[in-house]
C-alpha atoms as a PDB file:
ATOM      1  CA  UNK A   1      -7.452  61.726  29.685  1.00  0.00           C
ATOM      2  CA  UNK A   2      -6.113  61.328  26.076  1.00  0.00           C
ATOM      3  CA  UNK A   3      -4.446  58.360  24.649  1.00  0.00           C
ATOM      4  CA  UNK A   4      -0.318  58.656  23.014  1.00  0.00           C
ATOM      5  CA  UNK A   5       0.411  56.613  20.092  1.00  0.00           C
ATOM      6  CA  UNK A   6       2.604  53.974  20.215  1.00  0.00           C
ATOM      7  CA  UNK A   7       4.424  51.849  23.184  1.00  0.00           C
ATOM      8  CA  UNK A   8       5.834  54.252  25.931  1.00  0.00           C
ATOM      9  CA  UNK A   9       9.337  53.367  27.943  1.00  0.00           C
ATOM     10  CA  UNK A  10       8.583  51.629  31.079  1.00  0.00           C
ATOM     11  CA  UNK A  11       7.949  53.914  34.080  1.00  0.00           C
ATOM     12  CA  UNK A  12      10.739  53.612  36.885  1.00  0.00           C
ATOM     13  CA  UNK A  13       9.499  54.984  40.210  1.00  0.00           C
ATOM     14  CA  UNK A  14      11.937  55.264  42.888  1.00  0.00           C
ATOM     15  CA  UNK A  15       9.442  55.173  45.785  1.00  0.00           C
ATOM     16  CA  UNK A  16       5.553  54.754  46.732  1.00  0.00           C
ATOM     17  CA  UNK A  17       4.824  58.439  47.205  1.00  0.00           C
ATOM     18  CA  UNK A  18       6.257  59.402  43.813  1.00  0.00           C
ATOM     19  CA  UNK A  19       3.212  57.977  42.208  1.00  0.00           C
ATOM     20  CA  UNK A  20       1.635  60.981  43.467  1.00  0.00           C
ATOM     21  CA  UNK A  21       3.356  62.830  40.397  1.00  0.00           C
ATOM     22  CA  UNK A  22       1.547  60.791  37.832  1.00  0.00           C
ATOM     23  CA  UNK A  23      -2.080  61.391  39.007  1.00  0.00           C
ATOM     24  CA  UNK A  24      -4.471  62.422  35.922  1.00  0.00           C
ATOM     25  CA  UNK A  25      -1.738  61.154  33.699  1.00  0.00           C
ATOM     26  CA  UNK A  26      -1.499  58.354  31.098  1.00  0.00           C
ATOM     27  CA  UNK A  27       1.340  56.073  32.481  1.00  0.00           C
ATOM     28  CA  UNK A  28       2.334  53.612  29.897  1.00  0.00           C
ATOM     29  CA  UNK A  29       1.358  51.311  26.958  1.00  0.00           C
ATOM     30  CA  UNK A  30       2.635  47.557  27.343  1.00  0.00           C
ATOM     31  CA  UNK A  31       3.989  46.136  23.882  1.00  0.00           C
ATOM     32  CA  UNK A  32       1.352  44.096  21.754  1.00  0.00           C
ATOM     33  CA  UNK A  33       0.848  40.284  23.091  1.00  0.00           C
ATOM     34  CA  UNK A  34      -0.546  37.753  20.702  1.00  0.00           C
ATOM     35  CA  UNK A  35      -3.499  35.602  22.308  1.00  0.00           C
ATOM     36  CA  UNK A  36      -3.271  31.699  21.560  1.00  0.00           C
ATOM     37  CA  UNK A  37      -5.582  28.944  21.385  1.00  0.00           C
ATOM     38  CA  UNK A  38      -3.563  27.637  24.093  1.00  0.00           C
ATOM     39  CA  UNK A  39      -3.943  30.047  26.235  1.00  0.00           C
ATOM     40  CA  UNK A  40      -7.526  30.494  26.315  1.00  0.00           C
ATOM     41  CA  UNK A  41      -7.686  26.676  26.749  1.00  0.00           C
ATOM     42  CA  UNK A  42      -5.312  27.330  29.891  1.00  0.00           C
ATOM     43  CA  UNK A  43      -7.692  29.714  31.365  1.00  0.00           C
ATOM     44  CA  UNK A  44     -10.494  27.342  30.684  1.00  0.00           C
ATOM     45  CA  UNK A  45      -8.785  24.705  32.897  1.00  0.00           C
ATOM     46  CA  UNK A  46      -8.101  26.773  35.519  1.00  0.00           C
ATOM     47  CA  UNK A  47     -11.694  28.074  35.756  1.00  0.00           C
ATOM     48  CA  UNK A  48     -13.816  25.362  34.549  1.00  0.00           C
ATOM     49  CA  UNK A  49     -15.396  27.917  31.817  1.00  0.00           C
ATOM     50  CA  UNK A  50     -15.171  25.509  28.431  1.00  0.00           C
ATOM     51  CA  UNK A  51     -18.120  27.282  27.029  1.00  0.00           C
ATOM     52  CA  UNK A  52     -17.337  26.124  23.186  1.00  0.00           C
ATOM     53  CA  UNK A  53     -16.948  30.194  22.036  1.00  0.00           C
ATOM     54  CA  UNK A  54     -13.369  30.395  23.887  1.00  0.00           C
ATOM     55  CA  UNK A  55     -12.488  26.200  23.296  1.00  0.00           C
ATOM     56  CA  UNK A  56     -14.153  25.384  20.228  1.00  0.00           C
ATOM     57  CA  UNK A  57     -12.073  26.722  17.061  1.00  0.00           C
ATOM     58  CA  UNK A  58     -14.435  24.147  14.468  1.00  0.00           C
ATOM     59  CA  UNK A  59     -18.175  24.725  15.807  1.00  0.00           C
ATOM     60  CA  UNK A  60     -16.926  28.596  16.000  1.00  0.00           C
ATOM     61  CA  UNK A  61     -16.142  29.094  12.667  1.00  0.00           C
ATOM     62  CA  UNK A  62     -19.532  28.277  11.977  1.00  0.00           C
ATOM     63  CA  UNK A  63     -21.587  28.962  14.641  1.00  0.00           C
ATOM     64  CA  UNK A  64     -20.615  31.954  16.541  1.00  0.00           C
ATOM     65  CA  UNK A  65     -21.389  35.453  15.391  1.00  0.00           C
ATOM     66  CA  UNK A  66     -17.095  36.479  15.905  1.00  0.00           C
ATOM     67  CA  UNK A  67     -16.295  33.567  13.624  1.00  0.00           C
ATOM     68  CA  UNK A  68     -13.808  31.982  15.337  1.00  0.00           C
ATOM     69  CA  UNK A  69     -13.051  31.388  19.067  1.00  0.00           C
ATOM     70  CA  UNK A  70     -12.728  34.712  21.587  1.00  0.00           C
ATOM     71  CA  UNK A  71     -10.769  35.074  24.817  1.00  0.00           C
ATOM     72  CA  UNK A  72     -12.672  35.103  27.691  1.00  0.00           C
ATOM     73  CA  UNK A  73     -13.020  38.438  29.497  1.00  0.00           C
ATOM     74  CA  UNK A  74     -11.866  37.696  32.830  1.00  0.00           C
ATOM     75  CA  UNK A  75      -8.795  36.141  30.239  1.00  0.00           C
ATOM     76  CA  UNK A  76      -8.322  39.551  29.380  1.00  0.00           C
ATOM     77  CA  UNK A  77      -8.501  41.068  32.369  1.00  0.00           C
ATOM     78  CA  UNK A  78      -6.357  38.435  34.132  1.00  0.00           C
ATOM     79  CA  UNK A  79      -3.410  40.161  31.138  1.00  0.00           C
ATOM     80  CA  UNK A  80      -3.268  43.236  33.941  1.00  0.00           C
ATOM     81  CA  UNK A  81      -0.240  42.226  36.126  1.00  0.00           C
ATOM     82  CA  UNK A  82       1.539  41.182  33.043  1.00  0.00           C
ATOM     83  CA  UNK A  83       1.237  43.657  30.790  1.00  0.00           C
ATOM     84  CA  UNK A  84       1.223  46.371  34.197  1.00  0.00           C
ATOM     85  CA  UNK A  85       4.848  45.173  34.585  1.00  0.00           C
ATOM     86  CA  UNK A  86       5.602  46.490  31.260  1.00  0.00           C
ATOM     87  CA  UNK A  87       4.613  49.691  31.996  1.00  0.00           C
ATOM     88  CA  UNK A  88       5.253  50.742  35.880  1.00  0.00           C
ATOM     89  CA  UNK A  89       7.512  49.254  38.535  1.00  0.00           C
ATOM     90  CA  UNK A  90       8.042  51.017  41.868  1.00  0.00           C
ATOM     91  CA  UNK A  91      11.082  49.999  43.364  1.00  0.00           C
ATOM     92  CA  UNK A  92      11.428  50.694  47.069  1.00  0.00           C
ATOM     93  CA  UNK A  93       7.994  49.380  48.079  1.00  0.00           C
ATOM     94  CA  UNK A  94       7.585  45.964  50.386  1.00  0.00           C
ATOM     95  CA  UNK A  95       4.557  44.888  48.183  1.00  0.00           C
ATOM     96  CA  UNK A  96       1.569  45.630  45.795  1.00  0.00           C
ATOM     97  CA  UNK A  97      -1.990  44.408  46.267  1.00  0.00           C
ATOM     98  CA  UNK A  98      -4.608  43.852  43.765  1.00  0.00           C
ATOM     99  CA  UNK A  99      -7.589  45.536  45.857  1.00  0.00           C
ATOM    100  CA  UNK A 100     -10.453  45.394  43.547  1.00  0.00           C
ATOM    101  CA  UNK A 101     -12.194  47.056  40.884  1.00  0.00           C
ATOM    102  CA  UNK A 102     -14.822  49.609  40.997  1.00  0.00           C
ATOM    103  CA  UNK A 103     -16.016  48.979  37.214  1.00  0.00           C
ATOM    104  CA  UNK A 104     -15.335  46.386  34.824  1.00  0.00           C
ATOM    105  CA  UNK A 105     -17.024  46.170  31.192  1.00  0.00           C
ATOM    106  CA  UNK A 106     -16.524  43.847  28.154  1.00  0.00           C
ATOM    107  CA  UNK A 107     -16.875  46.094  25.016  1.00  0.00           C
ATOM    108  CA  UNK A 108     -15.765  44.078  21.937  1.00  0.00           C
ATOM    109  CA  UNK A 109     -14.490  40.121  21.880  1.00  0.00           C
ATOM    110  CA  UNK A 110     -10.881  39.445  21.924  1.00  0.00           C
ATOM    111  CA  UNK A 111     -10.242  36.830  19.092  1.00  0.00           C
ATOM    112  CA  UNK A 112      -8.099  34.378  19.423  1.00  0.00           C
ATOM    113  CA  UNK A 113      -4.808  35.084  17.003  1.00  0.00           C
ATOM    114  CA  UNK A 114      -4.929  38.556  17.994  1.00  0.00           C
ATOM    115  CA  UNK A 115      -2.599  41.188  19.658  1.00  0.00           C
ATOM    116  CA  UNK A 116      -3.750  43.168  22.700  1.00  0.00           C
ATOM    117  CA  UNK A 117      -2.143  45.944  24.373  1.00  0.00           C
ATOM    118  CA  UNK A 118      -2.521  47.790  27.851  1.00  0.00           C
ATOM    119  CA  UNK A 119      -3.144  51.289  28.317  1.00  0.00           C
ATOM    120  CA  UNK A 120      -2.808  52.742  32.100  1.00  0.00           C
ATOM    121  CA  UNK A 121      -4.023  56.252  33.890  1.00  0.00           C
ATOM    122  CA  UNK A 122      -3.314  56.808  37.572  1.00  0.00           C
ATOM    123  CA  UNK A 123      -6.977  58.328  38.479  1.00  0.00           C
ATOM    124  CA  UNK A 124      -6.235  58.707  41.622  1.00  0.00           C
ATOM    125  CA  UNK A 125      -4.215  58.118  44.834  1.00  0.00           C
ATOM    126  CA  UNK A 126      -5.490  58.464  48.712  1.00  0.00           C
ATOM    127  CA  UNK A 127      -3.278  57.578  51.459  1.00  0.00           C
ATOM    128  CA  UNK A 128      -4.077  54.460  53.692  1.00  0.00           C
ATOM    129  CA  UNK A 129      -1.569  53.071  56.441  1.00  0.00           C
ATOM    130  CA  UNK A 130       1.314  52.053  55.255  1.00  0.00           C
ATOM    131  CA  UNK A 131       0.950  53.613  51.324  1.00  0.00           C
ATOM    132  CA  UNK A 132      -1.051  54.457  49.253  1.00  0.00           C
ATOM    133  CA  UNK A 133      -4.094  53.329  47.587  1.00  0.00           C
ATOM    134  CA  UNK A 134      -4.553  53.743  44.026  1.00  0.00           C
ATOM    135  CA  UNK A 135      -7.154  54.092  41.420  1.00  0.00           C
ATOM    136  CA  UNK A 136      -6.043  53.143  37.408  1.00  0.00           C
ATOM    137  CA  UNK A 137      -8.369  53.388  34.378  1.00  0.00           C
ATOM    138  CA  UNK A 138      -6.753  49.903  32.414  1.00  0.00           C
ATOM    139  CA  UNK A 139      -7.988  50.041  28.863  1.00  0.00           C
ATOM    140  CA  UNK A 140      -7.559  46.512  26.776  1.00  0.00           C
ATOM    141  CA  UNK A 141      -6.935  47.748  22.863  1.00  0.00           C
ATOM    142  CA  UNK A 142      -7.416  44.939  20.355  1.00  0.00           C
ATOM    143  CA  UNK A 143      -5.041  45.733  17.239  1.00  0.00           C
ATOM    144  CA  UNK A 144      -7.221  46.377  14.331  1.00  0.00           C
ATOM    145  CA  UNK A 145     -10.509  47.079  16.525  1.00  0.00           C
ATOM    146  CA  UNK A 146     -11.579  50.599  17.286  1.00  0.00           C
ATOM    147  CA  UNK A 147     -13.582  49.179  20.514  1.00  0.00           C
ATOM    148  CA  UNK A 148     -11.208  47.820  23.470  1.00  0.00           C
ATOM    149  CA  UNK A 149     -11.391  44.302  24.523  1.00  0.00           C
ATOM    150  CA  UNK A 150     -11.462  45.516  28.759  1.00  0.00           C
ATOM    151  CA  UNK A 151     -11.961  48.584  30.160  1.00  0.00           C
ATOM    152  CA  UNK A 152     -11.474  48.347  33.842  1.00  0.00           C
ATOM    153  CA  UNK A 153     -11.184  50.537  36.817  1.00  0.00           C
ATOM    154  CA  UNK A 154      -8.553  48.909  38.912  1.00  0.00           C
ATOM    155  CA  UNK A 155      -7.662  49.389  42.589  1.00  0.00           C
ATOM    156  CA  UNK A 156      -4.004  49.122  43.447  1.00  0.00           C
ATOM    157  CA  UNK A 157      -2.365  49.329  47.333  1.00  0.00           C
ATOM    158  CA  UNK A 158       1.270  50.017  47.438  1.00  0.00           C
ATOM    159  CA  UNK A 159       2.988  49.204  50.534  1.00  0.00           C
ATOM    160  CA  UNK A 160       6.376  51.270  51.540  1.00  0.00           C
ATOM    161  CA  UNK A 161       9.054  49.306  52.767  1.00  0.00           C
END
């Protein structure tokens, strides 16, 4: 599956079984978001992770090997349903479920200050009762890195109305 350049329009799919067109494609890019201090110390409330790499901006500069503080990963991954909006929305569905992942890997760091972008391939789709159940290959691109921040393989369930 290759990679397009630059943002793509957002994908407008009338119903669930029309995702059925889009298998083996690349779906969308999402639009660059810039990662904050504040949001990394956000995540670190809600999860109780304060290791001083993602909250630390001082003892970082000096002490960790990035320089400065990183995002944590599950920080990045937790970007999905934002920057998935961005990219897809099926209309005449009663719901969407975040099923899972079948492989999830860290590659590079995501600084903090930087911008980071969503790429999305429909693998896959299998029936299931009610919908269908999906398979996406979500790639996390760091501007200015060649290696992505996330690469995950997400599981999806779309629900007809």
């Amino acid at each position: 599956m290759e990679a397009t350049g630059e943002k793509m329009p957002k994908v407008i799919i009338d119903k669930v079984d029309d995702l059925k067109d889009f298998i083996g494609r690349e779906v969308g890019v999402s639009d660059w978001v810039q990662v904050t201090q504040e949001d990394v110390d956000l995540f670190a409330r809600a999860t109780g992770d304060h290791q001083w790499i993602h909250t630390d901006p001082e003892r970082s500069k000096t002490e960790s090997p990035y320089g400065g503080t990183i995002a944590h990963g599950y920080f990045t991954l937790s970007l999905a349903p934002r920057l998935r909006s961005e990219i897809l929305e099926v209309l005449d569905k009663k719901m969407t479920i975040n099923y899972g992942l079948n492989k999830l890997r860290f590659p590079a760091p995501l600084p903090v200050g930087a911008k980071v972008r969503m790429r999305a391939w429909l693998y896959s789709v299998e029936e299931i009762k009610g919908g269908l159940s999906t398979v996406w290959k979500l790639v996390f691109e760091v501007e200015g890195q060649e290696k992505p921040a996330c690469v995950a393989e997400a599981l999806y369930r779309y629900l007809r109305s």
